[in-house]
N, C-alpha and C. Protein backbone atom coordinates (compact mmCIF):
# COMPACT_ATOMS: atom_id res chain seq x y z
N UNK A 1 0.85 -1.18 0.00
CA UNK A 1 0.00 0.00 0.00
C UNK A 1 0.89 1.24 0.00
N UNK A 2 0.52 2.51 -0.91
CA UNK A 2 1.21 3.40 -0.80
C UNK A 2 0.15 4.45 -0.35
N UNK A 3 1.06 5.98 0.23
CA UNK A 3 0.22 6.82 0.09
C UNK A 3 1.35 7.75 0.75
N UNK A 4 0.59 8.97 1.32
CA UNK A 4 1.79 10.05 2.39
C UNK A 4 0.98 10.44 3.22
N UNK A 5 2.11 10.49 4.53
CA UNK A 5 1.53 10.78 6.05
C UNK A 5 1.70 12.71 6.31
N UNK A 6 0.61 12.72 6.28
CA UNK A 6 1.01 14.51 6.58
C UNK A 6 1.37 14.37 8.27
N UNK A 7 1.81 15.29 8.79
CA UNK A 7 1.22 15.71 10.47
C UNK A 7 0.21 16.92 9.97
N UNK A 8 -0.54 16.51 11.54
CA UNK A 8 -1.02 17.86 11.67
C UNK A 8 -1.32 18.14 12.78
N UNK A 9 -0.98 19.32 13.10
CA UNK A 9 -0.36 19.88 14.12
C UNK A 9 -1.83 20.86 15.49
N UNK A 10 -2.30 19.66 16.01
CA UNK A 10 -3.49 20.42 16.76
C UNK A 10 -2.79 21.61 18.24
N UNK A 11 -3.96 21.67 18.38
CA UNK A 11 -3.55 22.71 19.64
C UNK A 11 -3.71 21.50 20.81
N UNK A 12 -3.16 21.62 21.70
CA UNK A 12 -3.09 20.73 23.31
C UNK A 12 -4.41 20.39 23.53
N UNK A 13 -5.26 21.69 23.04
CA UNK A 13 -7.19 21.65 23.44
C UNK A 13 -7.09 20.43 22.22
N UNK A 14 -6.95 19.83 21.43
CA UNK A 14 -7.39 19.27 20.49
C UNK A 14 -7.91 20.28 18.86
N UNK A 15 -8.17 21.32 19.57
CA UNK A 15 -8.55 22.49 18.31
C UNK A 15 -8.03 22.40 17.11
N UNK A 16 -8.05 23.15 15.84
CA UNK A 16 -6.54 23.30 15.21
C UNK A 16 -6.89 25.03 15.03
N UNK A 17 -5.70 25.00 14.85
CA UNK A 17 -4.96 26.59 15.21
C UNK A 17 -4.77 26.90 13.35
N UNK A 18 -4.16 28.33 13.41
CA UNK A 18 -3.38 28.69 12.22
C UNK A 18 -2.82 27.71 11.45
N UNK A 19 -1.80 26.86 12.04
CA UNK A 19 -0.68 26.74 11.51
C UNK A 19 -1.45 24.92 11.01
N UNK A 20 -2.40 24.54 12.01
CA UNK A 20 -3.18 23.36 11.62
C UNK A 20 -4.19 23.78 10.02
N UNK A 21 -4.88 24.96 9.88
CA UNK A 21 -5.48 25.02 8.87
C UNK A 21 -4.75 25.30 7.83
N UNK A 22 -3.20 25.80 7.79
CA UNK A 22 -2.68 25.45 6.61
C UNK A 22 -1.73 24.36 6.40
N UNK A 23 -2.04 23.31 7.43
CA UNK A 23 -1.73 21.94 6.58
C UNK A 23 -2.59 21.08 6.26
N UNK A 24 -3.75 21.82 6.44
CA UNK A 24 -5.13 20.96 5.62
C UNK A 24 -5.36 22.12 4.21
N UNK A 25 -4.78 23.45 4.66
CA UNK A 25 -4.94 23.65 2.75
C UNK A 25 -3.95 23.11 2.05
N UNK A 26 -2.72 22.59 2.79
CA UNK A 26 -1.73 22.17 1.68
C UNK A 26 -2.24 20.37 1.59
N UNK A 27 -2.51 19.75 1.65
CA UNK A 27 -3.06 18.27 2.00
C UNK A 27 -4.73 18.91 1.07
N UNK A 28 -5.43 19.99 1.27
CA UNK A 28 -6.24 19.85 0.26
C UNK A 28 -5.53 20.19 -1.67
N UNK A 29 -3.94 20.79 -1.42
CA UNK A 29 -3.52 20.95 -2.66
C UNK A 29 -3.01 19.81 -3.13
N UNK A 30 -2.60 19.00 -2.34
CA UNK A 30 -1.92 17.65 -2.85
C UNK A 30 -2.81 16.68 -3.08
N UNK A 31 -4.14 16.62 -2.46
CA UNK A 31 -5.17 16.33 -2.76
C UNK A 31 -5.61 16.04 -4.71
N UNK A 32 -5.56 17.56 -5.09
CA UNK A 32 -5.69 17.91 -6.36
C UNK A 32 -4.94 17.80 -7.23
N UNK A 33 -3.79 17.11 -7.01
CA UNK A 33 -2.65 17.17 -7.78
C UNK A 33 -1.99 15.45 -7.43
N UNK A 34 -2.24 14.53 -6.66
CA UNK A 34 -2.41 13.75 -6.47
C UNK A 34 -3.15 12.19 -6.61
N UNK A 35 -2.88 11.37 -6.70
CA UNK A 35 -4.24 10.06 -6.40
C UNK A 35 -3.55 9.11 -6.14
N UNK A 36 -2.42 9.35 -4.73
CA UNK A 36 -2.83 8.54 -3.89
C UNK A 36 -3.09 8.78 -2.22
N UNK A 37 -3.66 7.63 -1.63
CA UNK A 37 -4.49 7.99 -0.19
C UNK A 37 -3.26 9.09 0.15
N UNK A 38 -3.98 10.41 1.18
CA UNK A 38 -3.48 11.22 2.17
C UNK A 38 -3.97 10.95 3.51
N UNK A 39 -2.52 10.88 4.52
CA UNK A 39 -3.50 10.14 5.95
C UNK A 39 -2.73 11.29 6.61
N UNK A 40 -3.51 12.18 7.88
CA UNK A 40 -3.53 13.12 8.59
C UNK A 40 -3.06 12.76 9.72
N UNK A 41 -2.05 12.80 10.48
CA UNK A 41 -1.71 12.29 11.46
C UNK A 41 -1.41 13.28 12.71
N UNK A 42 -1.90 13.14 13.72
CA UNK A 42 -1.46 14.02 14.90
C UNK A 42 0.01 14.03 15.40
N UNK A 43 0.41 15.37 15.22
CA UNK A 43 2.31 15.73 15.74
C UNK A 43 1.94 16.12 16.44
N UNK A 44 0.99 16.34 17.42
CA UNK A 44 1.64 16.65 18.90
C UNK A 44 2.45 15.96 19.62
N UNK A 45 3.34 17.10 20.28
CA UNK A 45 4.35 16.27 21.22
C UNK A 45 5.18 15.49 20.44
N UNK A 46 5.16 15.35 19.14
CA UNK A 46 6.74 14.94 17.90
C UNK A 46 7.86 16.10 18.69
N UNK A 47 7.55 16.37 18.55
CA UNK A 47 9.18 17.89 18.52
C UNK A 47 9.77 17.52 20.09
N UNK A 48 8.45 17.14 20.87
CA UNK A 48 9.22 17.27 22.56
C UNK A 48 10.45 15.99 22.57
N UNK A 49 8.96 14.71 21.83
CA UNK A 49 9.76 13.66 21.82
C UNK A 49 11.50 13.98 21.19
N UNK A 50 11.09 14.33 20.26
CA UNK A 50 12.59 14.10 19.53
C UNK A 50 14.00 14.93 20.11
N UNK A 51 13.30 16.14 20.77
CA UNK A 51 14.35 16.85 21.84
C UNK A 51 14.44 15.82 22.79
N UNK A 52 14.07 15.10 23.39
CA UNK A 52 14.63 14.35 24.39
C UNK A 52 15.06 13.31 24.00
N UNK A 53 14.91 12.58 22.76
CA UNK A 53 16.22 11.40 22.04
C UNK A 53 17.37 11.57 22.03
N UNK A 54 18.19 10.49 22.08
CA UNK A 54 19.27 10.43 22.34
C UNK A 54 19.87 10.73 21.21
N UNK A 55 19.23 10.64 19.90
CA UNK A 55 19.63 10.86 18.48
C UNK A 55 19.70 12.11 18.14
N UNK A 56 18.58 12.88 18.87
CA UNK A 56 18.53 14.00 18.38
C UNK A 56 19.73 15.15 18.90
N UNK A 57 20.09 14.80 20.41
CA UNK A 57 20.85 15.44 21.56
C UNK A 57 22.05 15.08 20.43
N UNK A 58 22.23 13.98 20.10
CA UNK A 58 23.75 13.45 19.56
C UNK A 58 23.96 14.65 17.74
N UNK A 59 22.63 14.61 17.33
CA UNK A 59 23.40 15.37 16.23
C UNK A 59 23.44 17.10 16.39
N UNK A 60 23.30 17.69 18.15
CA UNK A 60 24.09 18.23 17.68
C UNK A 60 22.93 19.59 17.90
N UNK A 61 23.53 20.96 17.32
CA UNK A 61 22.71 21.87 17.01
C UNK A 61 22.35 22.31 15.46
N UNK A 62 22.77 21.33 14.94
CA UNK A 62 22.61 21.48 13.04
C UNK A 62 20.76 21.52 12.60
N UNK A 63 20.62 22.69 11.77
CA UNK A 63 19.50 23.01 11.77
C UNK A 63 18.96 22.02 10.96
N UNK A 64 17.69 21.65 11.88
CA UNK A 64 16.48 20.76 10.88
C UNK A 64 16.46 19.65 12.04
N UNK A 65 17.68 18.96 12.94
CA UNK A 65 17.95 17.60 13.28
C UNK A 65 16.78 17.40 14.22
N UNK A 66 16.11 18.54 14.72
CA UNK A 66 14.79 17.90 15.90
C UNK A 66 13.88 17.61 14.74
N UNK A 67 13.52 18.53 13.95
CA UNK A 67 12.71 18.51 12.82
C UNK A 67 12.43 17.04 12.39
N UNK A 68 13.86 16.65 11.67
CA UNK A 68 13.96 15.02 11.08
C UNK A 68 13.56 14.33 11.97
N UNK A 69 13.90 14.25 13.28
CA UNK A 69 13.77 13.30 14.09
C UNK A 69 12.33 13.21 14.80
N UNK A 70 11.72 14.13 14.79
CA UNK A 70 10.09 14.28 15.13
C UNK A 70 9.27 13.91 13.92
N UNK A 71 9.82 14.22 12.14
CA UNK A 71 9.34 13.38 11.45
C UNK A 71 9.08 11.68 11.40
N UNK A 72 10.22 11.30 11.76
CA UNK A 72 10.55 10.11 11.81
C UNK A 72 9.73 9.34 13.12
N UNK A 73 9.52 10.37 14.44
CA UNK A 73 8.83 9.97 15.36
C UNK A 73 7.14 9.90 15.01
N UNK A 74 6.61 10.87 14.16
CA UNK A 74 5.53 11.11 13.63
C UNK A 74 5.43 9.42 12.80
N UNK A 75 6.04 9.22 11.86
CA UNK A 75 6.22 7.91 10.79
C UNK A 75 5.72 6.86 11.06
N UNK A 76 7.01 6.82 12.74
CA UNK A 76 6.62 5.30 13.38
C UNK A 76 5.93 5.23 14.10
N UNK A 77 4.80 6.17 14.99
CA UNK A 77 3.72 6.53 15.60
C UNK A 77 2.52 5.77 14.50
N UNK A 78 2.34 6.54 13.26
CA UNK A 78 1.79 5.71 12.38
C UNK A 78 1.43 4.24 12.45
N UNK A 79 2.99 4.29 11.98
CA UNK A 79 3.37 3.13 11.68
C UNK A 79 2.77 1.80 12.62
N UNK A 80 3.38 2.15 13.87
CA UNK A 80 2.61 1.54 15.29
C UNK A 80 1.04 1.08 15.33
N UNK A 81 0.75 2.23 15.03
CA UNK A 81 -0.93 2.21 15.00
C UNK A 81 -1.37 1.61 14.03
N UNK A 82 -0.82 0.94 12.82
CA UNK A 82 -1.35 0.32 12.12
C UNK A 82 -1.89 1.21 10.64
N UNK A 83 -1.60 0.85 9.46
CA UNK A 83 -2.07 1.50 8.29
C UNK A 83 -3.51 1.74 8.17
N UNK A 84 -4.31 2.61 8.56
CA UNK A 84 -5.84 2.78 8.47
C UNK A 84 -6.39 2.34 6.70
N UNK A 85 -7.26 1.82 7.06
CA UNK A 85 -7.96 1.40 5.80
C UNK A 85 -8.88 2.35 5.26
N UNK A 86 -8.09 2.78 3.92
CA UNK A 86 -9.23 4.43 3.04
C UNK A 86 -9.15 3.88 2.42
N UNK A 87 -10.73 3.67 1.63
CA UNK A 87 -11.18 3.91 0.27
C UNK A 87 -10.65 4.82 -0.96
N UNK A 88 -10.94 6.09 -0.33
CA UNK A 88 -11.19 7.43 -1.05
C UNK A 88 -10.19 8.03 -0.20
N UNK A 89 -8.57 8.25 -1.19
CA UNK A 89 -7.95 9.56 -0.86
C UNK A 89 -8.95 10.82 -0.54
N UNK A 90 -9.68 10.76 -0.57
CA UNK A 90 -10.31 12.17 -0.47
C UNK A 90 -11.38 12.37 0.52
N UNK A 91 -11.56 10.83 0.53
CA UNK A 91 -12.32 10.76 2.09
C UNK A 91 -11.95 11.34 3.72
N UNK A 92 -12.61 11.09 3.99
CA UNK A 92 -12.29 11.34 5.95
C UNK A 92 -10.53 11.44 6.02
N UNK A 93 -10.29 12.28 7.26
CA UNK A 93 -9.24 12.33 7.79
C UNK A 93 -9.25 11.33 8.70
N UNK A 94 -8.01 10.69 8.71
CA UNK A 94 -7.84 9.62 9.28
C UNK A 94 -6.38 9.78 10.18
N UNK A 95 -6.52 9.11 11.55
CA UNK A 95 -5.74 9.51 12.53
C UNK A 95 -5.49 10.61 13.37
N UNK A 96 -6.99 11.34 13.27
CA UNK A 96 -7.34 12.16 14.23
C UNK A 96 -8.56 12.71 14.62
């Protein structure tokens, strides 16, 4: 199965904020330009995690390395939870 994991980035309330509604307009542009499934995944608490890895502490202050490493924490969070079953790329958000 293929497809791409966005995050998206709620507020602590569960809400989404600014910065959450424009990664549902960019996920509605890839949407349109796309066909295959898009799955929405909650990054909260990615960034804390990955500041407190041991991977992340080790590479350092080089810009992006919490970034990568909260991606990667985002991935296997996924991953963990199991590939949700979509029909319709364009259907429901899934994983939050």
């Amino acid at each position: 199965m293929s497809g791409i994991v966005v995050g998206l980035p709620y507020n602590m309330s569960g809400s989404i904020g600014p910065i959450g509604q424009r990664s549902l307009q960019f996920v509605a542009h890839l949407r349109s330009q796309l066909s295959v499934p898009i799955y929405l995944w909650d990054e909260r608490l990615t960034s804390q995690q990955a500041a407190q890895s041991g991977a992340a502490r080790a590479a350092g202050k080089r810009g992006g390395a919490i970034d990568d490493k909260a991606a990667a924490v985002l991935l296997q969070s996924y991953l963990d939870a199991g590939t949700p079953q979509v029909s319709d790329p364009e259907g429901p958000v899934d994983g939050v």
